[in-house]
N, C-alpha and C. Protein backbone atom coordinates (compact mmCIF):
# COMPACT_ATOMS: atom_id res chain seq x y z
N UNK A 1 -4.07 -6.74 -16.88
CA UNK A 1 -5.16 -7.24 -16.10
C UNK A 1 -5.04 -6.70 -14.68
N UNK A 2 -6.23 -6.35 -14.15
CA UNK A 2 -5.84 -5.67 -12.58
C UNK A 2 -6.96 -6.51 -11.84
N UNK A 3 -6.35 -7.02 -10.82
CA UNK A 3 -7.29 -8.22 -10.03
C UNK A 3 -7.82 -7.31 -8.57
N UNK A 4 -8.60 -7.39 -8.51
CA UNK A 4 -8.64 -6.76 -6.92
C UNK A 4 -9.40 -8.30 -6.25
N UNK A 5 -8.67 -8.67 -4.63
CA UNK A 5 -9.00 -9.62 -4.20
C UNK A 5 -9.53 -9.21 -2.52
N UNK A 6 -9.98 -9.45 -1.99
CA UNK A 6 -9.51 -9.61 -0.48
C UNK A 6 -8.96 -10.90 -0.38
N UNK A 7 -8.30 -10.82 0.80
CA UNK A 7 -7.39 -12.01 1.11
C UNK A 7 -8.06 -12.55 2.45
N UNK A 8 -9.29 -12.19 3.38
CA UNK A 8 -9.74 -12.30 3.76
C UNK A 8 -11.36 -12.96 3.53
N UNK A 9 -11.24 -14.15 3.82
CA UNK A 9 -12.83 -14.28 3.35
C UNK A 9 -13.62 -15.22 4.30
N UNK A 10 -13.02 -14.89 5.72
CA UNK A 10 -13.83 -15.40 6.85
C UNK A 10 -14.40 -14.34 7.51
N UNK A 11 -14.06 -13.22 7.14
CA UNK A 11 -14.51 -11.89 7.77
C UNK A 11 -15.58 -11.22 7.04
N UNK A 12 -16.21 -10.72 7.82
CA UNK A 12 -17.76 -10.18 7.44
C UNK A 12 -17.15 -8.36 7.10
N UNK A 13 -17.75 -7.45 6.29
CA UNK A 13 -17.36 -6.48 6.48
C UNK A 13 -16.52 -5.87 5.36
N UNK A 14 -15.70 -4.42 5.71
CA UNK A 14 -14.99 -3.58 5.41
C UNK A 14 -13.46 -4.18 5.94
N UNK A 15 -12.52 -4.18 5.18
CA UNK A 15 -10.89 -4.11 5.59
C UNK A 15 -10.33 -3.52 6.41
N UNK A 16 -9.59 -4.01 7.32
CA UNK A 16 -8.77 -2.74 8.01
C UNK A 16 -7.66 -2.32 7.70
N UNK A 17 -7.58 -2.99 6.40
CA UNK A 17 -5.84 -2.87 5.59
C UNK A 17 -6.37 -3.13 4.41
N UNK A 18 -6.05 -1.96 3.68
CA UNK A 18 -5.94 -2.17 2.20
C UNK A 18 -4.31 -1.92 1.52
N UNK A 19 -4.20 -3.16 0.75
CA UNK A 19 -2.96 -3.31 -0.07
C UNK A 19 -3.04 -3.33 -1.19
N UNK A 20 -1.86 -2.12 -1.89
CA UNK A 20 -2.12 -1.51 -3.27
C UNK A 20 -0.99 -1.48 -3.60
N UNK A 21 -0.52 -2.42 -4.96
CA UNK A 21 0.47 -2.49 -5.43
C UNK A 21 0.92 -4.22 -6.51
N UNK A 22 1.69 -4.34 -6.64
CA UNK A 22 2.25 -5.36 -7.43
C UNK A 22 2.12 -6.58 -6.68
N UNK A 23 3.17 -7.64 -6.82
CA UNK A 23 3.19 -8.75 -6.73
C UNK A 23 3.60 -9.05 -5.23
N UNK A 24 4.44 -8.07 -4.86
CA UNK A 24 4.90 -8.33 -3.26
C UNK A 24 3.12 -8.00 -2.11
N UNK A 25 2.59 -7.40 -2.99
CA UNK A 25 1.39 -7.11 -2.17
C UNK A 25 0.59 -8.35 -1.58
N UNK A 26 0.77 -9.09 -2.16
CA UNK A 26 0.32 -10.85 -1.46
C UNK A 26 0.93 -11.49 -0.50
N UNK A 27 2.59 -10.70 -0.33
CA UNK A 27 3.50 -11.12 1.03
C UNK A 27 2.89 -10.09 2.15
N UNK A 28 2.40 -8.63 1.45
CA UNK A 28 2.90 -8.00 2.48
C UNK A 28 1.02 -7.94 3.38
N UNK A 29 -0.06 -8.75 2.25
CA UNK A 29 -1.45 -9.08 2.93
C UNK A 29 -1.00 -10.55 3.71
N UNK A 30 -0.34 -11.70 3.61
CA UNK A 30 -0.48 -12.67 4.15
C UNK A 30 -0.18 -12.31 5.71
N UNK A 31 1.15 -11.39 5.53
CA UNK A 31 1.65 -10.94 7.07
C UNK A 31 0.68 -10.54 8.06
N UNK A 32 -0.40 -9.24 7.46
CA UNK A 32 -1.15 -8.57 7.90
C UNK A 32 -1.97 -9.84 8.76
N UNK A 33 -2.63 -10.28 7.98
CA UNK A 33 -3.57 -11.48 8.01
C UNK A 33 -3.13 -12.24 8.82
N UNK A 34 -1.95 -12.69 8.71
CA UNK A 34 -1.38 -14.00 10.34
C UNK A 34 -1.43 -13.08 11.17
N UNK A 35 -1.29 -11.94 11.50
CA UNK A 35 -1.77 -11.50 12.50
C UNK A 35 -2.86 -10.94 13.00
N UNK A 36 -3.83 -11.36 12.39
CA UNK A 36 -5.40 -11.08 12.66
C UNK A 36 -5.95 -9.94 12.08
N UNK A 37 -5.44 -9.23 11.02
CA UNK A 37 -5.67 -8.19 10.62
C UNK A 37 -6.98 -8.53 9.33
N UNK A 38 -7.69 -8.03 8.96
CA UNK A 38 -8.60 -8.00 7.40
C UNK A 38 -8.08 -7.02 6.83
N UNK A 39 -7.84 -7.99 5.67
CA UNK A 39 -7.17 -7.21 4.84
C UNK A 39 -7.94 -7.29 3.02
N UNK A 40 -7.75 -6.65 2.53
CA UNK A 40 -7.95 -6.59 1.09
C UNK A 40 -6.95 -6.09 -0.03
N UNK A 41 -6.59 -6.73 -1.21
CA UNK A 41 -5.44 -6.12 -2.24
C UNK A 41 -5.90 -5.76 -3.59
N UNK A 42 -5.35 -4.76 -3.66
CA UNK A 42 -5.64 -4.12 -5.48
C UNK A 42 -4.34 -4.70 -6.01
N UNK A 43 -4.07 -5.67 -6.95
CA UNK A 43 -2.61 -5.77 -7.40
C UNK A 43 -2.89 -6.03 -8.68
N UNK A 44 -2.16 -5.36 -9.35
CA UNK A 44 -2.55 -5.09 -10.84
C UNK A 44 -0.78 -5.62 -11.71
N UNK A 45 -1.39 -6.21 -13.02
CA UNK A 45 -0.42 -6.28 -13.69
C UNK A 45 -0.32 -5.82 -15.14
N UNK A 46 -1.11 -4.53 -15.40
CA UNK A 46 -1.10 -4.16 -16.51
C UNK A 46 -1.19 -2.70 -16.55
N UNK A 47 -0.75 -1.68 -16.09
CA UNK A 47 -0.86 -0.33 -15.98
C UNK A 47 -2.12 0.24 -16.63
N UNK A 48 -2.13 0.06 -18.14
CA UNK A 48 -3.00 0.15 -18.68
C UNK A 48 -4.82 0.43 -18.22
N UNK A 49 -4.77 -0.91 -17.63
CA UNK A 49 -6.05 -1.20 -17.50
C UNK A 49 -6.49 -0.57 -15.80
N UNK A 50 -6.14 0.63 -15.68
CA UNK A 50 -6.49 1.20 -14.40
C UNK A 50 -5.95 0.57 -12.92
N UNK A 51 -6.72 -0.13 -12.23
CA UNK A 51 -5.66 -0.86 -10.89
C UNK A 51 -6.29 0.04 -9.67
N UNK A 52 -4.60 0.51 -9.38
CA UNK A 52 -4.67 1.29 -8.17
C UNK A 52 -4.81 2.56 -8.72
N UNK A 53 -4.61 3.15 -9.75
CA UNK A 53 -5.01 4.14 -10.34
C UNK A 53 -6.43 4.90 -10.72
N UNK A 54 -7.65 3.87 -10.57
CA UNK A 54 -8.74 4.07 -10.40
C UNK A 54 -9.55 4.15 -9.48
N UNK A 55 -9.94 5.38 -8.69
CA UNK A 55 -10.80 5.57 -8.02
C UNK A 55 -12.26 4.81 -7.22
N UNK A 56 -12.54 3.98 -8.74
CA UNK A 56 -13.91 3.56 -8.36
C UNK A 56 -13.70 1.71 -7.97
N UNK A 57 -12.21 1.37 -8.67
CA UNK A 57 -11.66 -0.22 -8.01
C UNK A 57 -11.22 0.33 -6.50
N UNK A 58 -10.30 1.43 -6.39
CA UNK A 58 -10.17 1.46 -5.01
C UNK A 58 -11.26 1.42 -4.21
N UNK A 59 -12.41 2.35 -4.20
CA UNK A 59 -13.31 2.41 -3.37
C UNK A 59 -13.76 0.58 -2.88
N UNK A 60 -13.86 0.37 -4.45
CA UNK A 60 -14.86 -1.43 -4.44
C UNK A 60 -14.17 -1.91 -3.43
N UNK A 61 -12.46 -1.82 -2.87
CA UNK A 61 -11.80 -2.60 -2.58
C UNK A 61 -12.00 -2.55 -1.16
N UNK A 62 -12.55 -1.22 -0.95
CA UNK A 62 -12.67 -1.06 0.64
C UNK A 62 -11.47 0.38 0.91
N UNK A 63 -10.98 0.78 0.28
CA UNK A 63 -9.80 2.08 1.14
C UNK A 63 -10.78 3.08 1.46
N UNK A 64 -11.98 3.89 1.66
CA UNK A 64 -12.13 4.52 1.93
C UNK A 64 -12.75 4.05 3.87
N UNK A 65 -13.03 3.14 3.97
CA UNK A 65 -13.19 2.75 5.57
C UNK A 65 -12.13 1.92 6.49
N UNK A 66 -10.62 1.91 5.44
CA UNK A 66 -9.48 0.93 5.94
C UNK A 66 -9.23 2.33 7.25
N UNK A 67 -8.48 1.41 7.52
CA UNK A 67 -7.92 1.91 8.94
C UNK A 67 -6.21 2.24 8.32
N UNK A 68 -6.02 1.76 7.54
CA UNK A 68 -4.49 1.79 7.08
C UNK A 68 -4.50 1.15 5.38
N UNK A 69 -3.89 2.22 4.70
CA UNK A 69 -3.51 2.02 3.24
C UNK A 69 -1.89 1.62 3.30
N UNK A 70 -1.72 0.72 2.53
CA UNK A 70 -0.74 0.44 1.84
C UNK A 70 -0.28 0.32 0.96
N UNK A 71 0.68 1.85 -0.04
CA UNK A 71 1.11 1.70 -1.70
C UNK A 71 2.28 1.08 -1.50
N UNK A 72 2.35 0.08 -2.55
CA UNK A 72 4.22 -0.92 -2.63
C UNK A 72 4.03 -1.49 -3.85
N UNK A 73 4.03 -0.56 -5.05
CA UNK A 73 4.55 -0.83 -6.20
C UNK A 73 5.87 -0.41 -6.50
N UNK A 74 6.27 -1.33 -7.50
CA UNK A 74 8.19 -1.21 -7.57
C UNK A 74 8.85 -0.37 -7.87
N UNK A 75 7.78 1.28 -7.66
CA UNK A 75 8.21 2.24 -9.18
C UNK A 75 7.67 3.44 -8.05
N UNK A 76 8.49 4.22 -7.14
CA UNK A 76 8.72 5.39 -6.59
C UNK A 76 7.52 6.57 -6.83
N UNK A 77 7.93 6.72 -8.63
CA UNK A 77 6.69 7.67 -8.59
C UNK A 77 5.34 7.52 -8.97
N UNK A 78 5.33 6.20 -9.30
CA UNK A 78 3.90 5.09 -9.09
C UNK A 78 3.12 5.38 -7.84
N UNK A 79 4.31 4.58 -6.90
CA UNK A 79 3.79 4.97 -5.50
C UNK A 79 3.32 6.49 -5.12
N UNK A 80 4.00 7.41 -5.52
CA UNK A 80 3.63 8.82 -5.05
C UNK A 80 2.41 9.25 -5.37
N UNK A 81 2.15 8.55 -7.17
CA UNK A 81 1.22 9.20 -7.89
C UNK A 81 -0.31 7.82 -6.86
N UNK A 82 -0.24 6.85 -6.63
CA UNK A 82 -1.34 6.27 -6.26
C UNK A 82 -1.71 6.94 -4.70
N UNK A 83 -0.31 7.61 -3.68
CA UNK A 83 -0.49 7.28 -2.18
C UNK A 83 -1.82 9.45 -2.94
N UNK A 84 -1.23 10.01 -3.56
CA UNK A 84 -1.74 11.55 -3.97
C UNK A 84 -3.02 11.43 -4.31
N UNK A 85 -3.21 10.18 -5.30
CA UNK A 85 -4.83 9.82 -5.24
C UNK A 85 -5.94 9.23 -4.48
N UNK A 86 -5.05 8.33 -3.33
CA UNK A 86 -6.07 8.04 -2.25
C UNK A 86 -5.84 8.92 -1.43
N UNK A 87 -4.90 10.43 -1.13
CA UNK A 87 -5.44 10.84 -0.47
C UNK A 87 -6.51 11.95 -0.47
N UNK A 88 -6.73 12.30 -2.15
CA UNK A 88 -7.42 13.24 -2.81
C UNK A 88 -8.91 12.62 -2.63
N UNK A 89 -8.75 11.37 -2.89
CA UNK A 89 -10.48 10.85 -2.78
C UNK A 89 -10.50 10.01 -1.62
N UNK A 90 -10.08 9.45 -0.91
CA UNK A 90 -10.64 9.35 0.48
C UNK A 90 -10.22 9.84 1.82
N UNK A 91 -10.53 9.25 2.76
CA UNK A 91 -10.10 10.00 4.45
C UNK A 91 -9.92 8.62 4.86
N UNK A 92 -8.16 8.49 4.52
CA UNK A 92 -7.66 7.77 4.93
C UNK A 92 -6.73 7.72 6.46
N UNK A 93 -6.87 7.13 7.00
CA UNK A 93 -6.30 7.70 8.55
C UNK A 93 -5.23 7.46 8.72
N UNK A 94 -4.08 6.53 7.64
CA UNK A 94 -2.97 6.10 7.77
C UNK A 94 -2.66 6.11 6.80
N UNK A 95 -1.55 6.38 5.97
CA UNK A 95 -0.94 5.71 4.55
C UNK A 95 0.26 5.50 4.27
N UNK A 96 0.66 4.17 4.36
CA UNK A 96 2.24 4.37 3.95
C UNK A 96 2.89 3.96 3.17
N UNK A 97 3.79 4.27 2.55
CA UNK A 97 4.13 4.44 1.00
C UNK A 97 5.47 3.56 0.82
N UNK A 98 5.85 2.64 0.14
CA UNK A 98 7.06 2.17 -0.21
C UNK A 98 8.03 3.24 -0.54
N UNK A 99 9.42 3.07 -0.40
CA UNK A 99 10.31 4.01 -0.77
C UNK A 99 10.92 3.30 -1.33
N UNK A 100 11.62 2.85 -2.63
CA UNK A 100 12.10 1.56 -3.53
C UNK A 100 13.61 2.20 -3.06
N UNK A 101 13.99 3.43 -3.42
CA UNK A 101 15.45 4.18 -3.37
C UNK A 101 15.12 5.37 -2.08
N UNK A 102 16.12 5.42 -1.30
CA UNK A 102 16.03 5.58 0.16
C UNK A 102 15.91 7.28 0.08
N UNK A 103 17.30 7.61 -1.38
CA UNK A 103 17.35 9.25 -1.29
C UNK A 103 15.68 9.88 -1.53
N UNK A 104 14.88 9.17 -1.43
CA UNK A 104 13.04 9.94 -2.15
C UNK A 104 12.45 9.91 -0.80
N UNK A 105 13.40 9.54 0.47
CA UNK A 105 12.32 9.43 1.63
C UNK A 105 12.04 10.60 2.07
N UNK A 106 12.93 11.95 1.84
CA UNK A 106 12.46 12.78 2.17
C UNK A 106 11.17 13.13 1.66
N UNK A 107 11.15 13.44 0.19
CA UNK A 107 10.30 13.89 -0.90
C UNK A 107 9.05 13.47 -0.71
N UNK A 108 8.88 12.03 0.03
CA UNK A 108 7.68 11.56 0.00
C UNK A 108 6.89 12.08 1.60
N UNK A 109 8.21 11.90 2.31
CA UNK A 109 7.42 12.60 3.47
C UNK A 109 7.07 14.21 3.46
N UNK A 110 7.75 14.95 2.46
CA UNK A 110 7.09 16.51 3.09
C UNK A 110 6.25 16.55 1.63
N UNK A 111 5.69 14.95 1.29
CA UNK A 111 4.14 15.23 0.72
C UNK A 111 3.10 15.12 1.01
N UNK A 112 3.39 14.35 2.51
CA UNK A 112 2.20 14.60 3.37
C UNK A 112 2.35 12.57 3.86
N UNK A 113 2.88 12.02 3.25
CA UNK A 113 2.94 10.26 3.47
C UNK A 113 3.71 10.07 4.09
N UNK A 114 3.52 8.75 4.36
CA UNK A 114 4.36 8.10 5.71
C UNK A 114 5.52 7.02 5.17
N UNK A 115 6.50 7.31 4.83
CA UNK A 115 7.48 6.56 3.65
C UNK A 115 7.82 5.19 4.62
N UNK A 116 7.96 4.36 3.76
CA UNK A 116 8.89 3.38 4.52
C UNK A 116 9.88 2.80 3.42
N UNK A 117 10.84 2.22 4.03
CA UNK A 117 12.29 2.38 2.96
C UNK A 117 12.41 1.15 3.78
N UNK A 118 12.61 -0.16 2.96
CA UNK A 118 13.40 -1.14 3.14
C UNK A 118 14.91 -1.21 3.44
N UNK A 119 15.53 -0.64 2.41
CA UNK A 119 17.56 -0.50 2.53
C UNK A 119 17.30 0.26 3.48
N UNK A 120 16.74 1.19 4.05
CA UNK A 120 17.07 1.72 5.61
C UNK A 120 16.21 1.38 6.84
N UNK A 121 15.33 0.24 6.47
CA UNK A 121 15.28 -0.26 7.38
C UNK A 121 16.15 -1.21 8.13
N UNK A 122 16.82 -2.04 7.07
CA UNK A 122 17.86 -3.22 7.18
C UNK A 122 19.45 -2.61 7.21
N UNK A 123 19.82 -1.39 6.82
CA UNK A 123 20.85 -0.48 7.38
C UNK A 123 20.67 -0.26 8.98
N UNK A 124 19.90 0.27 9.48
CA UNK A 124 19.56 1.03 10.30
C UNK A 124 19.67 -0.50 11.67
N UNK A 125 19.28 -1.60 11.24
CA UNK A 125 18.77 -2.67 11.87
C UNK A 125 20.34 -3.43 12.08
N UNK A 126 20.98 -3.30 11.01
CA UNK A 126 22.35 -3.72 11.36
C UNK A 126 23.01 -2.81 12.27
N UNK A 127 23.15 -1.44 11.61
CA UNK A 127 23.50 -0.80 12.62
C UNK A 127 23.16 -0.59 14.04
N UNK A 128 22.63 -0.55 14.56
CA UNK A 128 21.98 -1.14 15.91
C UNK A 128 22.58 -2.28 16.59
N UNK A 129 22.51 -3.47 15.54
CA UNK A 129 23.23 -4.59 16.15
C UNK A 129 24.37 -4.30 16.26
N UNK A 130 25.45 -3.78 15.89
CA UNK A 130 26.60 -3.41 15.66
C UNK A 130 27.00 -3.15 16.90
């Protein structure tokens, strides 16, 4: 089953954040949202049945006028293969991509995306404190 929701529904309009991905995608729209952001989510739980993988749910969802895409499904080359299709069909001005395993951050960045890696964010964050 693939649900597409906005999480926004006091706002008139187009999203300025679209979130594409699994189950964490409802943490990572609530955040957006306490901070005043509109947001909208594609979160799908059945591969099968299209999702973020389809062109014509993304559009419905709003990514082609977001200001910022967000892929964070749990599966690396999920993510690669959805961040390659929104950028093939829309003009997206931002996109940034989950990195589940840290060694793919290169890979994803000299594909043209903007990786973000949890274990090196929270490495990197200790280290600092250190």
């Amino acid at each position: 089953m693939t649900e597409t929701r906005s999480t926004d529904t006091e706002t008139a309009g187009e999203p300025s954040h679209v979130v594409l991905g699994d189950a964490r995608s409802g943490v990572i729209a609530r955040r957006l949202r306490a901070d005043g952001h509109t947001v909208a989510v594609v979160s799908e739980t059945h591969d099968e049945e299209g999702g973020v993988t389809d062109p014509a749910t993304l559009a419905d969802a709003g990514v082609g006028a977001a200001a910022t895409v967000i892929v964070a499904t749990r599966s690396d080359s999920r993510n690669l293969l959805v961040a390659q299709l929104v950028r093939v069909h829309f003009d997206v001005s931002r996109l940034l991509v989950l990195v589940n395993d840290p060694d793919r951050t290169t890979a994803l960045a000299e594909a043209g995306h903007e990786p973000v890696c949890v274990a090196s964010a929270v490495s990197e964050s200790v280290v600092k404190e250190a």
